[in-house]
N, C-alpha and C. Protein backbone atom coordinates (compact mmCIF):
# COMPACT_ATOMS: atom_id res chain seq x y z
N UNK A 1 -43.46 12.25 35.13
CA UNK A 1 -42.10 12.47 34.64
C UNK A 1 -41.31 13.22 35.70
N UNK A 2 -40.42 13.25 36.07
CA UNK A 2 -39.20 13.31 36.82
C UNK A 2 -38.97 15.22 36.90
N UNK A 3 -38.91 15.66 37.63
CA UNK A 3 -38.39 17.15 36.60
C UNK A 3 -37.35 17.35 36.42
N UNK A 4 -36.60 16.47 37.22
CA UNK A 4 -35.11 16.93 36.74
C UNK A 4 -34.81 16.64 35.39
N UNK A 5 -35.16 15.52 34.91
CA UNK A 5 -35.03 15.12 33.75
C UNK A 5 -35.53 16.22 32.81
N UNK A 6 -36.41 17.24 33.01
CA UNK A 6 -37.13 18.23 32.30
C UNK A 6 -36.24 19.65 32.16
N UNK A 7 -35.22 19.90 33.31
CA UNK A 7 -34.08 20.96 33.45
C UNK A 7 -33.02 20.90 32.02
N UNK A 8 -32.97 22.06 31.90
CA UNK A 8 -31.67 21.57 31.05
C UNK A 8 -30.42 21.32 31.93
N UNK A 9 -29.32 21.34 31.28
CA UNK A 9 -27.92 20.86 31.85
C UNK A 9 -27.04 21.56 31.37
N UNK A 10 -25.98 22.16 32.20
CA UNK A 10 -24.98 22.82 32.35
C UNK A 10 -23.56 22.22 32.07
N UNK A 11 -23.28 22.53 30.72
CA UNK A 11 -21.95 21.80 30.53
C UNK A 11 -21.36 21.92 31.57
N UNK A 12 -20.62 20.48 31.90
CA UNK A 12 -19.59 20.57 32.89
C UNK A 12 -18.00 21.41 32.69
N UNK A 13 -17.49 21.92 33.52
CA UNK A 13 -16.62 22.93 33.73
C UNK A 13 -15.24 22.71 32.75
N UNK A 14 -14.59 23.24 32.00
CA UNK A 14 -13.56 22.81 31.06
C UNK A 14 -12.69 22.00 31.87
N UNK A 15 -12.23 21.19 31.52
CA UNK A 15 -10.77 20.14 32.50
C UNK A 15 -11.54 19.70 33.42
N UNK A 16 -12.72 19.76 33.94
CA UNK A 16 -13.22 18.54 34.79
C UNK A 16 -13.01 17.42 34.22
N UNK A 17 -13.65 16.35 34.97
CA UNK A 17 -13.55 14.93 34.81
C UNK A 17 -14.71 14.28 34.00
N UNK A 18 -15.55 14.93 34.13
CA UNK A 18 -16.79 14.76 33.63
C UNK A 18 -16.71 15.42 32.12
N UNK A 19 -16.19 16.83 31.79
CA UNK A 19 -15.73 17.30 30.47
C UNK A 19 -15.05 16.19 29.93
N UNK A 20 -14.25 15.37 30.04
CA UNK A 20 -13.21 14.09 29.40
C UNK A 20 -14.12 13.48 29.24
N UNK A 21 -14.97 12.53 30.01
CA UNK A 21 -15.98 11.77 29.58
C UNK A 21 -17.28 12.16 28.79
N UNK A 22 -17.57 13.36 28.88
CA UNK A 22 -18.66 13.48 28.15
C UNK A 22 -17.87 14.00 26.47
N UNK A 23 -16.93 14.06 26.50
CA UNK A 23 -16.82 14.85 24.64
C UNK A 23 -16.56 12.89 23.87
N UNK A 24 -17.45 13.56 22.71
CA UNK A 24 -17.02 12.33 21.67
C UNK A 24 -15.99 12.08 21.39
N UNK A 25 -15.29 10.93 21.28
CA UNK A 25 -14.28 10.35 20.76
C UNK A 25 -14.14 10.59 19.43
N UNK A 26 -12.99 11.31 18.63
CA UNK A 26 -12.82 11.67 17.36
C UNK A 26 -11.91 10.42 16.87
N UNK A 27 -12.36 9.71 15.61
CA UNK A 27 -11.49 8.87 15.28
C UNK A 27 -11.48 8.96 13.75
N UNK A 28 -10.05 9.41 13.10
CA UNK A 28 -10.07 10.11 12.17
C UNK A 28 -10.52 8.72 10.99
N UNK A 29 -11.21 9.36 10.12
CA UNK A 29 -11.59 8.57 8.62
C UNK A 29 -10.66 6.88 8.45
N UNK A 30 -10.38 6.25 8.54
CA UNK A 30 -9.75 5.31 7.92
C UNK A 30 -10.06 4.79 6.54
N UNK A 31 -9.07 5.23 5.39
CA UNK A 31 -8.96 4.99 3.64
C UNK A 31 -8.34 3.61 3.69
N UNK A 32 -8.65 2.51 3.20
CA UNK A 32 -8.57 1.14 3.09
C UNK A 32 -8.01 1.45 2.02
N UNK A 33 -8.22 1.74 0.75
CA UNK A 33 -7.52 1.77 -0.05
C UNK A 33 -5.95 2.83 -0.29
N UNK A 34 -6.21 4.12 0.25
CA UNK A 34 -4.82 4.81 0.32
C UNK A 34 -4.04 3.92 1.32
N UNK A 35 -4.64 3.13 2.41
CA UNK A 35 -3.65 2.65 3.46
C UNK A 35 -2.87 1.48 2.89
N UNK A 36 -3.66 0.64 1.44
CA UNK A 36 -3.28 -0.52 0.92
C UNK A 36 -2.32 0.25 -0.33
N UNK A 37 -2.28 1.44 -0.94
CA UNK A 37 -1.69 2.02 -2.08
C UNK A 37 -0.02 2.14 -1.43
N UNK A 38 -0.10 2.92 -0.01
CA UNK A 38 1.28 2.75 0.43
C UNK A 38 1.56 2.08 0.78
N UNK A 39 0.88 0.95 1.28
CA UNK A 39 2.13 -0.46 1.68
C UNK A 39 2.53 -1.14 0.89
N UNK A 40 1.83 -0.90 -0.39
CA UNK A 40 2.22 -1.30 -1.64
C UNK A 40 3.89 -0.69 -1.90
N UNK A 41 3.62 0.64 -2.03
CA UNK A 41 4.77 1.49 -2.32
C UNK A 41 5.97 1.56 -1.27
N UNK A 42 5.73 1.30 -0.37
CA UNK A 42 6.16 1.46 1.05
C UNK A 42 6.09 2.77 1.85
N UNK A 43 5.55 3.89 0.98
CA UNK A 43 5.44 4.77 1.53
C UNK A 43 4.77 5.05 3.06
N UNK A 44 5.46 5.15 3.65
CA UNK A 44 5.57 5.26 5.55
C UNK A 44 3.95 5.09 5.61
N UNK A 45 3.50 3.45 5.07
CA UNK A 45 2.69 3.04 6.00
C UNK A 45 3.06 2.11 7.23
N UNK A 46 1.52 1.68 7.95
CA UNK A 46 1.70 1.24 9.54
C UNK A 46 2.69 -0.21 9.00
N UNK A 47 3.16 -0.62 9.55
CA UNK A 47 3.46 -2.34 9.33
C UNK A 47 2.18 -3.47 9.32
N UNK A 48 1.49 -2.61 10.77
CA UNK A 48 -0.36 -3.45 10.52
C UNK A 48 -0.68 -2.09 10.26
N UNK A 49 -2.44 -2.68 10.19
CA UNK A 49 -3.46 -1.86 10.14
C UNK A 49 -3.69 -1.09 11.48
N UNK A 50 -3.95 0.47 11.12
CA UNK A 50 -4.35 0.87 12.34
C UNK A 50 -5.64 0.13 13.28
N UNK A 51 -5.45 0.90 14.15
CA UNK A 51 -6.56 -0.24 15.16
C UNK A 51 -8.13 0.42 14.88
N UNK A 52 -8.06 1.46 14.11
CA UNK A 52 -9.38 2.41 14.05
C UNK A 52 -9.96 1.99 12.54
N UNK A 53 -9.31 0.78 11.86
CA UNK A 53 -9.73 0.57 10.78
C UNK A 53 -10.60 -0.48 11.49
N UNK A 54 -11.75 -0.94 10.07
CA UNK A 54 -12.53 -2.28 10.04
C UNK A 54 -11.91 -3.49 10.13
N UNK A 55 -12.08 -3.98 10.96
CA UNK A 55 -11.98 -5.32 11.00
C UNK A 55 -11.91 -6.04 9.40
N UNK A 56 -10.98 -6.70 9.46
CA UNK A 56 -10.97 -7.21 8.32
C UNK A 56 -11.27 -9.10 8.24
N UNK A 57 -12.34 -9.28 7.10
CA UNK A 57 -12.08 -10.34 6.71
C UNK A 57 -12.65 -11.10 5.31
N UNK A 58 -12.09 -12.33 5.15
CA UNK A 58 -12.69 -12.13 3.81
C UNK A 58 -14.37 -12.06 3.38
N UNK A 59 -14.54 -12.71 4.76
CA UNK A 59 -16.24 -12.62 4.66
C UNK A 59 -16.53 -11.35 4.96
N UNK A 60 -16.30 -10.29 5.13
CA UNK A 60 -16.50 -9.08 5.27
C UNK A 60 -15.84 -7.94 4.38
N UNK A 61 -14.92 -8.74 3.29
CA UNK A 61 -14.14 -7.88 2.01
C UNK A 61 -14.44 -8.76 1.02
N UNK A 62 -15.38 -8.11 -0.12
CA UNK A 62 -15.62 -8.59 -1.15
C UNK A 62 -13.96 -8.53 -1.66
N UNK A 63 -13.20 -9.33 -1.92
CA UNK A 63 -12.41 -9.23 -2.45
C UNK A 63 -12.00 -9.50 -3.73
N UNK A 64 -13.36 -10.23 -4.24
CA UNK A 64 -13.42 -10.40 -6.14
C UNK A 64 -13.98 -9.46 -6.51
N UNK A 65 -14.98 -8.28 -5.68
CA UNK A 65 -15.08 -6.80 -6.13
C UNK A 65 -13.87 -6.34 -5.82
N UNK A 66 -13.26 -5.98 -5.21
CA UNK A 66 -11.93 -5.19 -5.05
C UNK A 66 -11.14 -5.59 -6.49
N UNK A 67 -10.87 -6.95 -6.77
CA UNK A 67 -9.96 -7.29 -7.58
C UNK A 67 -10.64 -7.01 -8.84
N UNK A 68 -12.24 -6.39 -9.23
CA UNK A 68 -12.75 -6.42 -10.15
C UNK A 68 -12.74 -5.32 -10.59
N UNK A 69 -12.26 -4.43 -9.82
CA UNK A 69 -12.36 -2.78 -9.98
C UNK A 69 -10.98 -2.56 -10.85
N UNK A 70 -9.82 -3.52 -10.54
CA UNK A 70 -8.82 -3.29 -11.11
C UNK A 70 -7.92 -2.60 -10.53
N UNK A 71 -8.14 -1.98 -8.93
CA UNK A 71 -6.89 -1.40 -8.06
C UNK A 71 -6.32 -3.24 -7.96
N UNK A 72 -5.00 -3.43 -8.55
CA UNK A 72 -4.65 -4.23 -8.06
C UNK A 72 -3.46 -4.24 -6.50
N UNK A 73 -3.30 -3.35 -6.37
CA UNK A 73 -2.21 -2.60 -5.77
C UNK A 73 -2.75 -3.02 -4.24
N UNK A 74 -4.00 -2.20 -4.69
CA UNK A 74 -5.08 -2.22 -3.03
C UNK A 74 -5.35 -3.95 -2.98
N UNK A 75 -5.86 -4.26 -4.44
CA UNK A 75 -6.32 -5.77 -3.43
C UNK A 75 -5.24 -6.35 -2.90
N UNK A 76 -3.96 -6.33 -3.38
CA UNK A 76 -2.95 -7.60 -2.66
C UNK A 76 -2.76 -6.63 -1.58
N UNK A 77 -2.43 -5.45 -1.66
CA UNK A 77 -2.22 -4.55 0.11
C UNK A 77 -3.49 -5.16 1.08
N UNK A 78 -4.52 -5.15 0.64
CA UNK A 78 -5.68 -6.61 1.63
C UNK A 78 -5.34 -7.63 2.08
N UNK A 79 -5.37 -8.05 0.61
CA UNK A 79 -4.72 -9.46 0.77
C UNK A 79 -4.09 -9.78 2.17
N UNK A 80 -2.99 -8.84 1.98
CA UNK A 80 -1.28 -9.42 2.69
C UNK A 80 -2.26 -8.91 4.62
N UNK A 81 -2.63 -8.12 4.13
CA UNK A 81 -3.41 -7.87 6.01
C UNK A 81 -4.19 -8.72 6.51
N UNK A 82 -4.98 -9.47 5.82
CA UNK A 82 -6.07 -10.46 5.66
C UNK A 82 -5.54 -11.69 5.99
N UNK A 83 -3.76 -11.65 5.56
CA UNK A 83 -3.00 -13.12 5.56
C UNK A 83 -2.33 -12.68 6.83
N UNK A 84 -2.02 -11.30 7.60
CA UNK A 84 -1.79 -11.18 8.39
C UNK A 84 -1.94 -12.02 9.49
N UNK A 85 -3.41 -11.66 9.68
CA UNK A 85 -4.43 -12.11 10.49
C UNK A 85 -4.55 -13.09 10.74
N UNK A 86 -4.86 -13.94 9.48
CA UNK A 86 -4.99 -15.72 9.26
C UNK A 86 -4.53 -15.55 8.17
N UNK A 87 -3.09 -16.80 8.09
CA UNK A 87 -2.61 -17.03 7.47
C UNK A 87 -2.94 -18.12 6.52
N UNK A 88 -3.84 -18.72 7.04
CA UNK A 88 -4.92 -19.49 6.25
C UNK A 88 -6.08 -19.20 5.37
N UNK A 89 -5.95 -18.19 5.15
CA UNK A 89 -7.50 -17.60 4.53
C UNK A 89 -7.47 -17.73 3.25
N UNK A 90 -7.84 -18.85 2.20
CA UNK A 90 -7.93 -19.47 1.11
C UNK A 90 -8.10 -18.33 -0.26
N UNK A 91 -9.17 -17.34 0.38
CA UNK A 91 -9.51 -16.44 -0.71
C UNK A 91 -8.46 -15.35 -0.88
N UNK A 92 -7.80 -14.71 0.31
CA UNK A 92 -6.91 -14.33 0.34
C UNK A 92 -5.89 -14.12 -0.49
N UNK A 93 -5.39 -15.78 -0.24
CA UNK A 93 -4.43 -16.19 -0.68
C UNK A 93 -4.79 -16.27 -2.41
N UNK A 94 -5.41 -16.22 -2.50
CA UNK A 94 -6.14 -16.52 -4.49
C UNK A 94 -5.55 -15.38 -4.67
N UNK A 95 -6.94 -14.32 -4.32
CA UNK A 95 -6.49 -12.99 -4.53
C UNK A 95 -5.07 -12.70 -4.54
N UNK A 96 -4.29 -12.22 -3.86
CA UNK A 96 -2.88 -11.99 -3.39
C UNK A 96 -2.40 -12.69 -4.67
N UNK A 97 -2.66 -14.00 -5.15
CA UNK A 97 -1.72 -14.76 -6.15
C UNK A 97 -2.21 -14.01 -7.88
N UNK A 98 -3.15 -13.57 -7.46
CA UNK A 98 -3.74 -12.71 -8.83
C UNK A 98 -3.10 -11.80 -9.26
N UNK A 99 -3.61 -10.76 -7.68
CA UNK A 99 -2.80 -9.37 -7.97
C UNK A 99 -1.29 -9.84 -8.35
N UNK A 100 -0.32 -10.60 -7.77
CA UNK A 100 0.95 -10.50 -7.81
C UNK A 100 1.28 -10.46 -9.66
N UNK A 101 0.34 -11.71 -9.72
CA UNK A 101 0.39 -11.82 -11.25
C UNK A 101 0.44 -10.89 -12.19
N UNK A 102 -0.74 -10.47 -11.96
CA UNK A 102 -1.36 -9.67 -13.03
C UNK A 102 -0.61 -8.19 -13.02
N UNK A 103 -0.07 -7.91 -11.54
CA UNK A 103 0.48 -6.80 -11.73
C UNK A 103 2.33 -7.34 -12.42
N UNK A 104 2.46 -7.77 -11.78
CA UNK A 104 4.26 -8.36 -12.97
C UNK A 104 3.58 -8.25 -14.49
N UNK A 105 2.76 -8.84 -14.35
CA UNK A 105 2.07 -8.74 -16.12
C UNK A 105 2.29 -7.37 -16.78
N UNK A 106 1.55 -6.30 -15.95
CA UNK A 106 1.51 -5.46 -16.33
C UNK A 106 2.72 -4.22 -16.16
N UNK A 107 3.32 -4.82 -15.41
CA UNK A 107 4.78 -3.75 -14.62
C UNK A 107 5.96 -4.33 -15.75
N UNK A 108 5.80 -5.93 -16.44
CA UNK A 108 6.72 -5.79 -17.54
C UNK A 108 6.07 -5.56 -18.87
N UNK A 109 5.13 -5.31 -18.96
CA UNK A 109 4.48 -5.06 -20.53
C UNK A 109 5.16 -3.22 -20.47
N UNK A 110 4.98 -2.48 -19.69
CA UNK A 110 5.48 -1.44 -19.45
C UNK A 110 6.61 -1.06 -19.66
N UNK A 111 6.92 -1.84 -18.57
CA UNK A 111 8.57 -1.79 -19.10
C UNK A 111 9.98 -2.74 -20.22
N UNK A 112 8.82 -3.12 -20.91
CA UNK A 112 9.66 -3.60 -22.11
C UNK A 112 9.64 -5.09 -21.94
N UNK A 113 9.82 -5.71 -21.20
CA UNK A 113 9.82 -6.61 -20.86
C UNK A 113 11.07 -7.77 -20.12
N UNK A 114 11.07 -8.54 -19.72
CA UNK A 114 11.86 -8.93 -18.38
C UNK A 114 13.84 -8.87 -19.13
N UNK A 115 13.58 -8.92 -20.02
CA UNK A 115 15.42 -9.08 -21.11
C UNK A 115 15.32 -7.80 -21.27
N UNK A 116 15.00 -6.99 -20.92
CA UNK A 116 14.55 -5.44 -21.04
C UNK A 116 16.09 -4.78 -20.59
N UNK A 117 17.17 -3.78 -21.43
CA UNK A 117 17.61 -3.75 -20.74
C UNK A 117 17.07 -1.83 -20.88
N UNK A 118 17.40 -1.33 -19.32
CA UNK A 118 16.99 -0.08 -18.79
C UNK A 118 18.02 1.24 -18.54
N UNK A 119 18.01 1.75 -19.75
CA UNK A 119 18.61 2.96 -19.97
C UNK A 119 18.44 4.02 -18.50
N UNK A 120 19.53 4.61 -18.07
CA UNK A 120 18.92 5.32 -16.63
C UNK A 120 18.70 7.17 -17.23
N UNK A 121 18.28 7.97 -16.47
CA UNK A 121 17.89 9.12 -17.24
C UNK A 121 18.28 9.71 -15.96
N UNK A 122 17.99 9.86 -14.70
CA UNK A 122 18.47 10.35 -13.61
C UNK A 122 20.09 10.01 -13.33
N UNK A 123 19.99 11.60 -12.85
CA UNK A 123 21.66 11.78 -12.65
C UNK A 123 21.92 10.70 -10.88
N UNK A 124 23.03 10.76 -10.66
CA UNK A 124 23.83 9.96 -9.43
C UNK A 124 23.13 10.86 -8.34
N UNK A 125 23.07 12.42 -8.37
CA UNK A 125 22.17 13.38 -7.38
C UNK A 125 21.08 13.66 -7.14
N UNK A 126 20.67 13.03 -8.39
CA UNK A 126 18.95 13.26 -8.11
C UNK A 126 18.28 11.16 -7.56
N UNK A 127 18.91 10.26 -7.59
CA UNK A 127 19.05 9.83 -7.27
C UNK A 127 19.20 9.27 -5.24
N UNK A 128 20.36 10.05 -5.21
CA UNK A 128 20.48 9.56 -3.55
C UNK A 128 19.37 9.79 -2.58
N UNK A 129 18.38 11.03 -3.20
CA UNK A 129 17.37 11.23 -2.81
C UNK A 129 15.59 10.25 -2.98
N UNK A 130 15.64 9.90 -3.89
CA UNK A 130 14.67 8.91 -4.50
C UNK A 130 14.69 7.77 -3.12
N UNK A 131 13.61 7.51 -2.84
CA UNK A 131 13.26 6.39 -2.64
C UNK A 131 13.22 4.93 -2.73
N UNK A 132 13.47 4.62 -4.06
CA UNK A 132 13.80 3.58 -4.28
C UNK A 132 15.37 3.69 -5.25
N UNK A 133 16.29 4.25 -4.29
CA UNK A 133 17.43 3.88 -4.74
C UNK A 133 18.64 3.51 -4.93
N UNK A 134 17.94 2.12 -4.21
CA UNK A 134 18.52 1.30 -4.40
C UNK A 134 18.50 0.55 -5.92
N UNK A 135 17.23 0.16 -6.26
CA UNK A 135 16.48 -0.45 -7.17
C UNK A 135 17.53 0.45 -8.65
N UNK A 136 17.55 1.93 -8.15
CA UNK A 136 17.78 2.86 -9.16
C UNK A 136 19.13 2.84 -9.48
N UNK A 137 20.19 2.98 -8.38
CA UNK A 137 21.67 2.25 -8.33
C UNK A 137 21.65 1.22 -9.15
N UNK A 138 20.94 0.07 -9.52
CA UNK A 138 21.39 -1.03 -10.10
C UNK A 138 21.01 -1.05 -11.70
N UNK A 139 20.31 0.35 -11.76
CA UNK A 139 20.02 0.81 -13.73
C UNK A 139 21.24 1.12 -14.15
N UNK A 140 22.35 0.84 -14.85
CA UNK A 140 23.30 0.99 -15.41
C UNK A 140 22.70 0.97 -16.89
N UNK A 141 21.97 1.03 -17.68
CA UNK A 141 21.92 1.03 -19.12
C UNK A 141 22.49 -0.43 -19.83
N UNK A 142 22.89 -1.30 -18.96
CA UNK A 142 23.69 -2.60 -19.23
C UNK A 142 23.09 -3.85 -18.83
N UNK A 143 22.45 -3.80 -17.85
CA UNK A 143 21.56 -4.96 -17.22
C UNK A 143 20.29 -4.74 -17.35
N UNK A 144 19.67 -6.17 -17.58
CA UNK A 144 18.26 -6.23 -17.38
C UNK A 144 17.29 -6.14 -16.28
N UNK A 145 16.21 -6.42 -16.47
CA UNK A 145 15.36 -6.48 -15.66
C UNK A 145 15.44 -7.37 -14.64
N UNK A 146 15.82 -8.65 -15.15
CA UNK A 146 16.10 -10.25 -14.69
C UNK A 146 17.50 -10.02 -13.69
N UNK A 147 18.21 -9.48 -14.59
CA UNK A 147 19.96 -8.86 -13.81
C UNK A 147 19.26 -8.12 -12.62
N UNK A 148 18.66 -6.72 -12.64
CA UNK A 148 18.41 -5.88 -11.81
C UNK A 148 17.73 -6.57 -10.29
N UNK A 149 16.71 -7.14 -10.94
CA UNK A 149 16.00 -8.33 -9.90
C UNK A 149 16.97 -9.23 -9.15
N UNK A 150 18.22 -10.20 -9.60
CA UNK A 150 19.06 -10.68 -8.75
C UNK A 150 19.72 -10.04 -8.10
N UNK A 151 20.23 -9.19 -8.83
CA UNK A 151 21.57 -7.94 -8.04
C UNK A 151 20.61 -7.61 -6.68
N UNK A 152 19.69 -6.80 -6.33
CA UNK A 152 19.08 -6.04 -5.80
C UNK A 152 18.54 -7.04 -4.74
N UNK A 153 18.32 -8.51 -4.77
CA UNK A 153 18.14 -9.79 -3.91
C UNK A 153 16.66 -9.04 -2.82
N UNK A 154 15.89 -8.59 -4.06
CA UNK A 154 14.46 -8.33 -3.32
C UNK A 154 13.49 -9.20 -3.96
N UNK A 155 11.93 -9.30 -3.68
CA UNK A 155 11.40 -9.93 -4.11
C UNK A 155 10.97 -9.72 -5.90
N UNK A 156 10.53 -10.14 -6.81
CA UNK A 156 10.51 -9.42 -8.21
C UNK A 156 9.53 -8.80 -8.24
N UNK A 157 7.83 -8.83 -7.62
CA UNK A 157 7.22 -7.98 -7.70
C UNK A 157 7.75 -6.53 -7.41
N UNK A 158 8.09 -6.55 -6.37
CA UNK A 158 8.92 -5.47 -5.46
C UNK A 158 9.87 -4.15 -6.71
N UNK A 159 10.58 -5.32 -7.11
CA UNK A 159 11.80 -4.81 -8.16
C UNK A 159 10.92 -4.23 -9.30
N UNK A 160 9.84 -4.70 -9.69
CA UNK A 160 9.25 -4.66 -10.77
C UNK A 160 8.59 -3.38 -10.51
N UNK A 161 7.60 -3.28 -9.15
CA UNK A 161 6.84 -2.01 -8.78
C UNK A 161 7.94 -0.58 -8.97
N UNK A 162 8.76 -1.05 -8.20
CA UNK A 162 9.63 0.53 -8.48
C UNK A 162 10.47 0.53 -9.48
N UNK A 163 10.56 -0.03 -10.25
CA UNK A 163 10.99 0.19 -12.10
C UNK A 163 9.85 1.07 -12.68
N UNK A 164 8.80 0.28 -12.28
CA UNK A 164 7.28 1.32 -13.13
C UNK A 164 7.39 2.27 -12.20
N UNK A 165 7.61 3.10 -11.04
CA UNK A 165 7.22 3.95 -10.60
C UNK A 165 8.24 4.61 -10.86
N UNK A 166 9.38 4.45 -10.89
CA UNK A 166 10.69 5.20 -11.34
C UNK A 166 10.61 5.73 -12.72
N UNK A 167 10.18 4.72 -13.68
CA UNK A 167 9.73 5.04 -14.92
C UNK A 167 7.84 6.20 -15.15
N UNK A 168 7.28 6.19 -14.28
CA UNK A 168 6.18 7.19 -14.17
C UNK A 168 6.60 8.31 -13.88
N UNK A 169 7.77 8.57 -12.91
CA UNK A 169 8.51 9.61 -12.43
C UNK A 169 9.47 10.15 -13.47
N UNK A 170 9.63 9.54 -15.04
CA UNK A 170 10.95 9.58 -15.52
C UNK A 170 12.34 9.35 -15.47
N UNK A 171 12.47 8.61 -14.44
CA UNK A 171 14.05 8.71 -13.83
C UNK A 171 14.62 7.45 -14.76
N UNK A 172 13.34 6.60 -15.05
CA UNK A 172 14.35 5.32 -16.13
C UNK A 172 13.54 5.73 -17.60
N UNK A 173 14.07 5.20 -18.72
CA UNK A 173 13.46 5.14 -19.63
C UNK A 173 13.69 3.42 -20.33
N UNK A 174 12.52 3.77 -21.30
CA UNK A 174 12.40 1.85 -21.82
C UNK A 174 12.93 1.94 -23.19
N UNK A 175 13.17 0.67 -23.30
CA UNK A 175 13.80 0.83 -24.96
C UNK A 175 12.85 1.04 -25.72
């Protein structure tokens, strides 16, 4: 055996060149699901996936477990990264057509339902601050759900998500 190999070793000197190369690369946690909860919401996620996440695919994302757990939020936030990628990806695309579903299902059973019309509870000031309010501008106590959805010329899941989150927050109430 060698003896050098038998010496110990002397960290190299702080700010050398050799200090840079020898420290581990820290690469913070990546949450698949908090990263899929805000792009849902839009809350200041990436537009893609960071580059320090997993590779995504469907052969590598159970995605009828994801959708079985019942985050529907997270599976279509997959989904839509998954369709990113390949826009062809069959299972994907299922999924994604589920969640969309099932969550409108459940975002108008909530809220009264789509002829629903939506009493507002937040003042004009507490408002300009909100996040979604735009969505919140178009609650007049007079229009529906269906109204709110054209006026607002976003997609209806979209319209639908921040009605229920506006309404979790209190700012709308249901009949």
């Amino acid at each position: 055996m060698n003896r050098d190999s038998q010496r110990p070793t002397r960290p190299p000197p702080p700010g050398s060149e050799d200090d840079e190369l020898d420290r581990p690369t820290v690469v913070p946690e990546f949450d698949l699901a908090e990263f899929a909860r805000k792009k849902m919401l839009g809350a200041e996620a990436p537009a893609a996936i960071p580059g320090n996440a997993p590779v995504l695919s469907s052969e590598s994302t159970d995605l009828a477990e994801l959708f079985g757990t019942g985050d529907l939020e997270a599976t279509l936030a997959v989904c839509e990264a998954l369709l990113q990628q390949d826009p062809n990806d069959a299972d994907a695309k299922k999924y994604a057509e589920l969640s969309r579903r099932e969550l409108s299902i459940q975002y108008l059973a909530a809220l009264g339902g789509s002829t629903s019309v939506i009493p507002r509870r937040a003042s004009a000031a507490d408002a300009a601050d909100d996040p979604f309010a735009d969505v919140l501008s178009e609650v007049d106590g007079d229009r529906s759900i269906d109204e709110i959805v054209h006026a607002t010329q976003k997609d209806r899941l979209t319209i639908l998500a921040a009605l229920y989150d506006l309404l979790r927050r209190g700012a709308i109430d249901v009949p």
